[in-house]
PDB file of N, CA and C in Angstrom:
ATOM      1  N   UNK A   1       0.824  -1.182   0.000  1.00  0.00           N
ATOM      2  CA  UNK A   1       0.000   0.000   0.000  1.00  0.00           C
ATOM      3  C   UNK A   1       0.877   1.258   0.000  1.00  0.00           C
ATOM      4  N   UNK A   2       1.731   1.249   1.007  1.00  0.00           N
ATOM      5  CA  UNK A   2       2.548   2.567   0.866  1.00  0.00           C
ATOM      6  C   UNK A   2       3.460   2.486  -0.565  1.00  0.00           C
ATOM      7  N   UNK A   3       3.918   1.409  -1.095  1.00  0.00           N
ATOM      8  CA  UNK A   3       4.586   1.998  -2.416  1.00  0.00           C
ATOM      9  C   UNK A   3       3.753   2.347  -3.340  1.00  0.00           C
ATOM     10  N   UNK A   4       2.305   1.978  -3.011  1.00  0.00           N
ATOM     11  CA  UNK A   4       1.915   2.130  -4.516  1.00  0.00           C
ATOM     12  C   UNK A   4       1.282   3.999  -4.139  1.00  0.00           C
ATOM     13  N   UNK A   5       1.093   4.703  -3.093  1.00  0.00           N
ATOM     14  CA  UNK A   5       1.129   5.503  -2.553  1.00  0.00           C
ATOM     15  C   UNK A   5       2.409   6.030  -3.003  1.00  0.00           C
ATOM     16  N   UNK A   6       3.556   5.978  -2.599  1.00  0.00           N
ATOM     17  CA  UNK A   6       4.242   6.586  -2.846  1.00  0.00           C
ATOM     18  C   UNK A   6       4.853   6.816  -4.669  1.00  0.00           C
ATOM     19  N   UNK A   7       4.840   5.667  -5.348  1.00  0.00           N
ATOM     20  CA  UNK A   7       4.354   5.882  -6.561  1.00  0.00           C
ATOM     21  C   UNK A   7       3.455   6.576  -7.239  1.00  0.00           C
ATOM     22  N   UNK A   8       2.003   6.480  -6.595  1.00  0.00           N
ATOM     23  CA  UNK A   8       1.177   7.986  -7.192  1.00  0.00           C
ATOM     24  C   UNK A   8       2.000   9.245  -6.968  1.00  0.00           C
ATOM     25  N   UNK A   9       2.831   9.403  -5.528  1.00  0.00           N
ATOM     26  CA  UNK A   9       2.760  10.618  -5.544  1.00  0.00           C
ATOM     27  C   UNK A   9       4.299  11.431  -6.121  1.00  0.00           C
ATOM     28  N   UNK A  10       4.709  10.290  -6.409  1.00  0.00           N
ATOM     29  CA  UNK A  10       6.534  10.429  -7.955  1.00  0.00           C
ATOM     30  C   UNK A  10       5.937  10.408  -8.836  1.00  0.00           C
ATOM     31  N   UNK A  11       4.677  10.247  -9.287  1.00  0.00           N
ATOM     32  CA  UNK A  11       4.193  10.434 -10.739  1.00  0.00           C
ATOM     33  C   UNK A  11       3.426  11.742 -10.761  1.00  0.00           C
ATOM     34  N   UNK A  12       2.616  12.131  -9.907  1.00  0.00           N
ATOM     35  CA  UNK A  12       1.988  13.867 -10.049  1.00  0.00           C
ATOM     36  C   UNK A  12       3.158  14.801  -9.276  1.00  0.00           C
ATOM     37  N   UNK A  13       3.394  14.843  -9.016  1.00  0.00           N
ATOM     38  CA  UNK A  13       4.558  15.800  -8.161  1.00  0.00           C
ATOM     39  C   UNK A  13       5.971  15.892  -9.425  1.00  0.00           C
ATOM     40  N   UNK A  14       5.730  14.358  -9.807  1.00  0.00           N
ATOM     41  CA  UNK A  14       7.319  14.234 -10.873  1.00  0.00           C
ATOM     42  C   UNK A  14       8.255  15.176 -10.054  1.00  0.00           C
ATOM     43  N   UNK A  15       8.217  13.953  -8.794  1.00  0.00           N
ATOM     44  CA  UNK A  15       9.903  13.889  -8.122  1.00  0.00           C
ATOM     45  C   UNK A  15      10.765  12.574  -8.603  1.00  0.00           C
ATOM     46  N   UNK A  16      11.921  12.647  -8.033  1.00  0.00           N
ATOM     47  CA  UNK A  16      12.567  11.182  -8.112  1.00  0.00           C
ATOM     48  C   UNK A  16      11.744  10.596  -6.790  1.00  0.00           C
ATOM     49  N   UNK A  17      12.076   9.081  -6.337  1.00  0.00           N
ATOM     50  CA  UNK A  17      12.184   8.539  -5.315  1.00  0.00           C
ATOM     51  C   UNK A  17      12.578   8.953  -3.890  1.00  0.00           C
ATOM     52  N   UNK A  18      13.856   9.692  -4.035  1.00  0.00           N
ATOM     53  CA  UNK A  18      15.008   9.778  -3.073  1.00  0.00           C
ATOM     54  C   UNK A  18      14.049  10.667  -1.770  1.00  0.00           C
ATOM     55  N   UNK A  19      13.797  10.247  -0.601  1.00  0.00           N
ATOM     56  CA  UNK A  19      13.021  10.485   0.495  1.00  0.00           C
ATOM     57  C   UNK A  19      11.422  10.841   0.690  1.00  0.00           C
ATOM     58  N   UNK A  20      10.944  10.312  -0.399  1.00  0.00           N
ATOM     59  CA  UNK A  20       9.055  10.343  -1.027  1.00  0.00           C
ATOM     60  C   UNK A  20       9.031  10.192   0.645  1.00  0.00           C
ATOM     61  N   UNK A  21       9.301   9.380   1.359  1.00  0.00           N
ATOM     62  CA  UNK A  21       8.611   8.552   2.553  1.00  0.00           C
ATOM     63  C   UNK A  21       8.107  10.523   3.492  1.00  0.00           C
ATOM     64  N   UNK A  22       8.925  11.425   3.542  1.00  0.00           N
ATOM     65  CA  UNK A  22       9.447  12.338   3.993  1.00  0.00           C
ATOM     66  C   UNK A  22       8.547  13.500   3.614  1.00  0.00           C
ATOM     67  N   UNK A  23       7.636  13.422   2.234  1.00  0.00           N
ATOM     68  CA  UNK A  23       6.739  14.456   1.603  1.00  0.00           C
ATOM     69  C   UNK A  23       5.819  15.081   2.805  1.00  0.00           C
ATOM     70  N   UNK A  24       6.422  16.474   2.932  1.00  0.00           N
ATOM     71  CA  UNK A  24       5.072  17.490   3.635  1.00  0.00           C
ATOM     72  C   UNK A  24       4.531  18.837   2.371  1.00  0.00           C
ATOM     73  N   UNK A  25       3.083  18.649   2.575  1.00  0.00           N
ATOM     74  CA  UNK A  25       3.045  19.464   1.435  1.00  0.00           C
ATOM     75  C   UNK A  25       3.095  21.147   1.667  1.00  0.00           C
ATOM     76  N   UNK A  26       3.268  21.232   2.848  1.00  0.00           N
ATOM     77  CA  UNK A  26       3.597  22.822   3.268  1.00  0.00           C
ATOM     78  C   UNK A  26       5.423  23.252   2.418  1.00  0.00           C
ATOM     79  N   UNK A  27       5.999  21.945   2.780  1.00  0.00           N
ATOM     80  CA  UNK A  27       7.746  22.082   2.262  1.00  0.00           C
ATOM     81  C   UNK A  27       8.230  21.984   0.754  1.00  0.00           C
ATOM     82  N   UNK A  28       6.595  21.374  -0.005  1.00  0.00           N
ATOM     83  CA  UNK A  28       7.417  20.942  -1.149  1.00  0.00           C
ATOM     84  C   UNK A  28       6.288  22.186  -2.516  1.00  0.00           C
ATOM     85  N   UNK A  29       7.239  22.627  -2.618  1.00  0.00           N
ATOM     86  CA  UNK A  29       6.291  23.977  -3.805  1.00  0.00           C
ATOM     87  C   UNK A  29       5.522  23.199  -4.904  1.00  0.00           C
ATOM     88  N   UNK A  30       5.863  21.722  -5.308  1.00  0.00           N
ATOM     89  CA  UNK A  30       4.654  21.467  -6.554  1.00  0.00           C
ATOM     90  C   UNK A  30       3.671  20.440  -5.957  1.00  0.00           C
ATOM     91  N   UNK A  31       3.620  20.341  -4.592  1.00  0.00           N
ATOM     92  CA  UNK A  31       2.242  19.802  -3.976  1.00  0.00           C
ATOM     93  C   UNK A  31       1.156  20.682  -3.869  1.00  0.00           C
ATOM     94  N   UNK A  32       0.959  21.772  -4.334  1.00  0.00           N
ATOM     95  CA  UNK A  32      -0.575  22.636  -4.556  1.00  0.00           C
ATOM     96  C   UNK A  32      -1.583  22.151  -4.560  1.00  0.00           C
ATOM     97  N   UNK A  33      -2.704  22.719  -4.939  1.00  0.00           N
ATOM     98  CA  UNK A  33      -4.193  22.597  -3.798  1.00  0.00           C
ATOM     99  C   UNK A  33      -4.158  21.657  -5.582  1.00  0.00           C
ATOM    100  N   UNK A  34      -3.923  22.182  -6.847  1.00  0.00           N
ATOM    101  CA  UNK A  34      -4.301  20.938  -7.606  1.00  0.00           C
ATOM    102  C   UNK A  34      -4.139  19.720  -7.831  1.00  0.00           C
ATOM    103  N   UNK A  35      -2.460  19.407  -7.587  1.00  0.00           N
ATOM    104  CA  UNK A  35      -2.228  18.511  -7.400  1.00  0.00           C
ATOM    105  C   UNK A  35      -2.475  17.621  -6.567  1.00  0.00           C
ATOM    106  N   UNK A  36      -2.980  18.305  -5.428  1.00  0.00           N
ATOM    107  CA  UNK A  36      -3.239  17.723  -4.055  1.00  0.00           C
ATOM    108  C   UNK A  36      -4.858  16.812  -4.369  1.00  0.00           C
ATOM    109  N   UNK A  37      -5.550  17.663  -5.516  1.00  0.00           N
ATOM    110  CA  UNK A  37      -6.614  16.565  -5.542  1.00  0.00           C
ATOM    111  C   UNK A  37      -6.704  15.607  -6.883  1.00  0.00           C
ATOM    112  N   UNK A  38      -5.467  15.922  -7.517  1.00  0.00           N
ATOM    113  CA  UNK A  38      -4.632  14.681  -8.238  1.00  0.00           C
ATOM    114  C   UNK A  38      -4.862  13.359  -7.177  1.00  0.00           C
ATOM    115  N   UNK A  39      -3.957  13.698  -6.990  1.00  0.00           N
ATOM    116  CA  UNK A  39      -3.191  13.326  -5.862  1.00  0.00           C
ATOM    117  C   UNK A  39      -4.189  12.531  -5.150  1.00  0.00           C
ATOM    118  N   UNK A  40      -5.199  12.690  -4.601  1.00  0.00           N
ATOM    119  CA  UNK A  40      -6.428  12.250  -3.559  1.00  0.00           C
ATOM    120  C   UNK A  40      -7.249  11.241  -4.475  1.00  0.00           C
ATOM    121  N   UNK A  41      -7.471  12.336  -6.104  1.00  0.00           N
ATOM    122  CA  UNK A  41      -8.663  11.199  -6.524  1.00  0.00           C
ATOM    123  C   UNK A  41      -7.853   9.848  -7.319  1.00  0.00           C
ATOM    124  N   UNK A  42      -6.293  10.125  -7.529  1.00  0.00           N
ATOM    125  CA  UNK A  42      -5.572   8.416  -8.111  1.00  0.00           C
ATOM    126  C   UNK A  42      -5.521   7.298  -6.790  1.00  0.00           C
ATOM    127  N   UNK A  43      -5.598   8.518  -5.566  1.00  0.00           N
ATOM    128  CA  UNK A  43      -5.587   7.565  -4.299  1.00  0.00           C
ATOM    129  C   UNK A  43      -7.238   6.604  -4.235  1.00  0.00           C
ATOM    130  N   UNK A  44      -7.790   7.386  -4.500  1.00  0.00           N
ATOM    131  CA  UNK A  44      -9.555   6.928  -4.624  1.00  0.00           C
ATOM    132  C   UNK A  44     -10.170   5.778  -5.187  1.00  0.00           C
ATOM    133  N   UNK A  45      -9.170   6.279  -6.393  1.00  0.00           N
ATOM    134  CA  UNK A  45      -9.364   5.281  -7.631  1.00  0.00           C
ATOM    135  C   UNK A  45      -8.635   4.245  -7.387  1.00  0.00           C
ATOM    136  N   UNK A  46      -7.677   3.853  -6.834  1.00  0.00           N
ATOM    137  CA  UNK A  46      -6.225   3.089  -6.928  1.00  0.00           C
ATOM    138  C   UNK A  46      -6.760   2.020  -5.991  1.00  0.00           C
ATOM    139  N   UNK A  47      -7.337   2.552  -4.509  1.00  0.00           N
ATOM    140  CA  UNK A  47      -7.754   1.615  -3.403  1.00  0.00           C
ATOM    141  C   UNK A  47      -9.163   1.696  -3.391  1.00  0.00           C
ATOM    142  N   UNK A  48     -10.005   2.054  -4.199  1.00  0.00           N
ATOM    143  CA  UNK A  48     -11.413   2.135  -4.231  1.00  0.00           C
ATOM    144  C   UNK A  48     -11.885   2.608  -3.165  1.00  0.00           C
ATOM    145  N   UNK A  49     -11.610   3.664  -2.308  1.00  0.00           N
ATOM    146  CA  UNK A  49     -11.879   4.304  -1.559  1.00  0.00           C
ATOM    147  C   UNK A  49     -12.403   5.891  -1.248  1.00  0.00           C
ATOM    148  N   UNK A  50     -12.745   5.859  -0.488  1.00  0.00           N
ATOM    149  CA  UNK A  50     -13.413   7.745  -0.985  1.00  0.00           C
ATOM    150  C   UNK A  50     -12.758   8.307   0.577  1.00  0.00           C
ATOM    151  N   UNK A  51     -12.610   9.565   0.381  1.00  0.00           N
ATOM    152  CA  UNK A  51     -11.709  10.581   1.214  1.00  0.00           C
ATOM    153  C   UNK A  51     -13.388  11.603   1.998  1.00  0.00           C
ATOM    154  N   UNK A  52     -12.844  12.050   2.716  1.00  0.00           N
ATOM    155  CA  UNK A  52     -14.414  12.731   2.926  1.00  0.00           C
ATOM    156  C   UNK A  52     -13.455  14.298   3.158  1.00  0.00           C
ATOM    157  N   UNK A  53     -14.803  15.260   2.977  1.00  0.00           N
ATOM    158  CA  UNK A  53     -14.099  16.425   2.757  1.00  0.00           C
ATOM    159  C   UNK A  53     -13.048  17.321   3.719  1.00  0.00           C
ATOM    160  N   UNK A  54     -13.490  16.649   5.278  1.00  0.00           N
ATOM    161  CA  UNK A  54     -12.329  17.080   6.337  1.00  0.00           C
ATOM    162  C   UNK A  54     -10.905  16.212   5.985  1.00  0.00           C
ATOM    163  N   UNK A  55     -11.232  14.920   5.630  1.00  0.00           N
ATOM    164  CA  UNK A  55      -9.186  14.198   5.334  1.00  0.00           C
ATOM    165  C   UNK A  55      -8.799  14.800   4.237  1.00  0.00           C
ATOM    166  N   UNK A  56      -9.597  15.499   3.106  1.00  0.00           N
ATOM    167  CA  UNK A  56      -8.887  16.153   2.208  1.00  0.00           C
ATOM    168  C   UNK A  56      -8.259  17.126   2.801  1.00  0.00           C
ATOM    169  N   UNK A  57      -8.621  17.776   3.548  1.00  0.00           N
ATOM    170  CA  UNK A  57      -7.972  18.999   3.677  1.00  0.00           C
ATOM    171  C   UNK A  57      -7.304  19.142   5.165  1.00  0.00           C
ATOM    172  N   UNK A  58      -6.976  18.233   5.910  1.00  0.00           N
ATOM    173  CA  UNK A  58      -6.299  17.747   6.618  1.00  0.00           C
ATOM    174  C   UNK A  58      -4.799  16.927   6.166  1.00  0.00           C
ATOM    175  N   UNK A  59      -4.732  16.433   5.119  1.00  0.00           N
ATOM    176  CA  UNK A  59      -3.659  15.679   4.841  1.00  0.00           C
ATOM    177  C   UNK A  59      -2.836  16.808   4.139  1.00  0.00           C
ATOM    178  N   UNK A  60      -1.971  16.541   5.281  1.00  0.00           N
ATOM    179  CA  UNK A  60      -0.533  17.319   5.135  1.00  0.00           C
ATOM    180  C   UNK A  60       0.796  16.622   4.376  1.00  0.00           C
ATOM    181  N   UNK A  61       0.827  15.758   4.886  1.00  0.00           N
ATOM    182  CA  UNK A  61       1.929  14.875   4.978  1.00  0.00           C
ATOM    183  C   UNK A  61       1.593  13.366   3.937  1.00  0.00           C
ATOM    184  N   UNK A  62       2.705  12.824   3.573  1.00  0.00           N
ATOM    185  CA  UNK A  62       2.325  11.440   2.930  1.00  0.00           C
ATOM    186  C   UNK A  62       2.445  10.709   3.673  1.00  0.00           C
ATOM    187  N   UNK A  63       2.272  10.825   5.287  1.00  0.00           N
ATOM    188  CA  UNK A  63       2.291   9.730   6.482  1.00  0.00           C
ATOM    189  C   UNK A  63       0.773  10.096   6.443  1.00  0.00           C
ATOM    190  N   UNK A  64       0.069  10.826   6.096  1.00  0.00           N
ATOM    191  CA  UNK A  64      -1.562  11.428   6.760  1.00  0.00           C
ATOM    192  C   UNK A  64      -1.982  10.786   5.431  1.00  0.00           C
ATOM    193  N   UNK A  65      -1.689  10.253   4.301  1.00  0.00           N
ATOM    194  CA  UNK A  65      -2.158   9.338   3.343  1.00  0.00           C
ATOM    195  C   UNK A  65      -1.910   8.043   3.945  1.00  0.00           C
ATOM    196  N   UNK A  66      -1.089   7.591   4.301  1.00  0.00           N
ATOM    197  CA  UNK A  66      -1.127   6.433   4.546  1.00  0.00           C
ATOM    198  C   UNK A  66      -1.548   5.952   5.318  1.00  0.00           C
ATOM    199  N   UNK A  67      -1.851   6.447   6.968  1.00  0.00           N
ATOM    200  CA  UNK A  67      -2.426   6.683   7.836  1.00  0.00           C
ATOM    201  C   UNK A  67      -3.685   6.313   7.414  1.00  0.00           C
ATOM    202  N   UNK A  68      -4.819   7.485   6.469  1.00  0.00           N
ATOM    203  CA  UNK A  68      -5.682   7.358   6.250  1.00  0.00           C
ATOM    204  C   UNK A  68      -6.517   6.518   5.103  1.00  0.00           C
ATOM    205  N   UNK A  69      -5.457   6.185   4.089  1.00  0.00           N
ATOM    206  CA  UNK A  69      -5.778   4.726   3.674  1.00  0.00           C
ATOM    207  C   UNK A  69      -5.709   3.481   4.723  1.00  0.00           C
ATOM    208  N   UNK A  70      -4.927   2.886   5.399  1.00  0.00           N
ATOM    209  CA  UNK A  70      -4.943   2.494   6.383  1.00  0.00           C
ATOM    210  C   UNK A  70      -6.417   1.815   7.157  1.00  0.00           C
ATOM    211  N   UNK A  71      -6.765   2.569   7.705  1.00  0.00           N
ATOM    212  CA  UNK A  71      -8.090   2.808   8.341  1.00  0.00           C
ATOM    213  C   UNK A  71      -9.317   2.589   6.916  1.00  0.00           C
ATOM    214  N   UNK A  72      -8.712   2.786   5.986  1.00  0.00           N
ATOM    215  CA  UNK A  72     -10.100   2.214   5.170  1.00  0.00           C
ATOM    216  C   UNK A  72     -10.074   1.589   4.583  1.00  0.00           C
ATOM    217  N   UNK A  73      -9.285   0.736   4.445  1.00  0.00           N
ATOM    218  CA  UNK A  73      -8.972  -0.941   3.975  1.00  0.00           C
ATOM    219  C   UNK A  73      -9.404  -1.853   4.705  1.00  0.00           C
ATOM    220  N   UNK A  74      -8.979  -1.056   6.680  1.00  0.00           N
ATOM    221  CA  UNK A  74      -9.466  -2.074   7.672  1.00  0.00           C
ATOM    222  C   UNK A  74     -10.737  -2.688   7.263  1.00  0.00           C
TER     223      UNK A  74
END
């Protein structure tokens, strides 16, 4: 789950690899509010899961994705 997470988010961001685990989106300038719902709806689609409108805008971090996939797989 977390690589394929962290793979969505080296493919919209188009970073390398080298510390993905580490992504805060306050620190990194091409995580923006668009990408960010890139970002949310490949997560959606990917684990068939839906985000509700407070974890959208709560997830800071790519620990607060994983975290919150997590909990909805349970």
């Amino acid at each position: 789950m977390r690589e394929t997470i962290n793979e969505i988010l080296i493919e919209i961001l188009e970073l390398d690899d080298a510390n993905v685990e580490l992504l805060d989106r306050e620190k990194n300038a091409t995580w923006d509010s668009i990408k960010h719902l890139e970002i949310i709806m490949a997560i959606e689609e990917e684990f068939d899961i839906r985000f509700t409108a407070t974890e959208v805008t709560t997830v800071k971090t790519i620990q607060d994705l994983y975290e919150y996939v997590e909990k909805k797989l349970v």
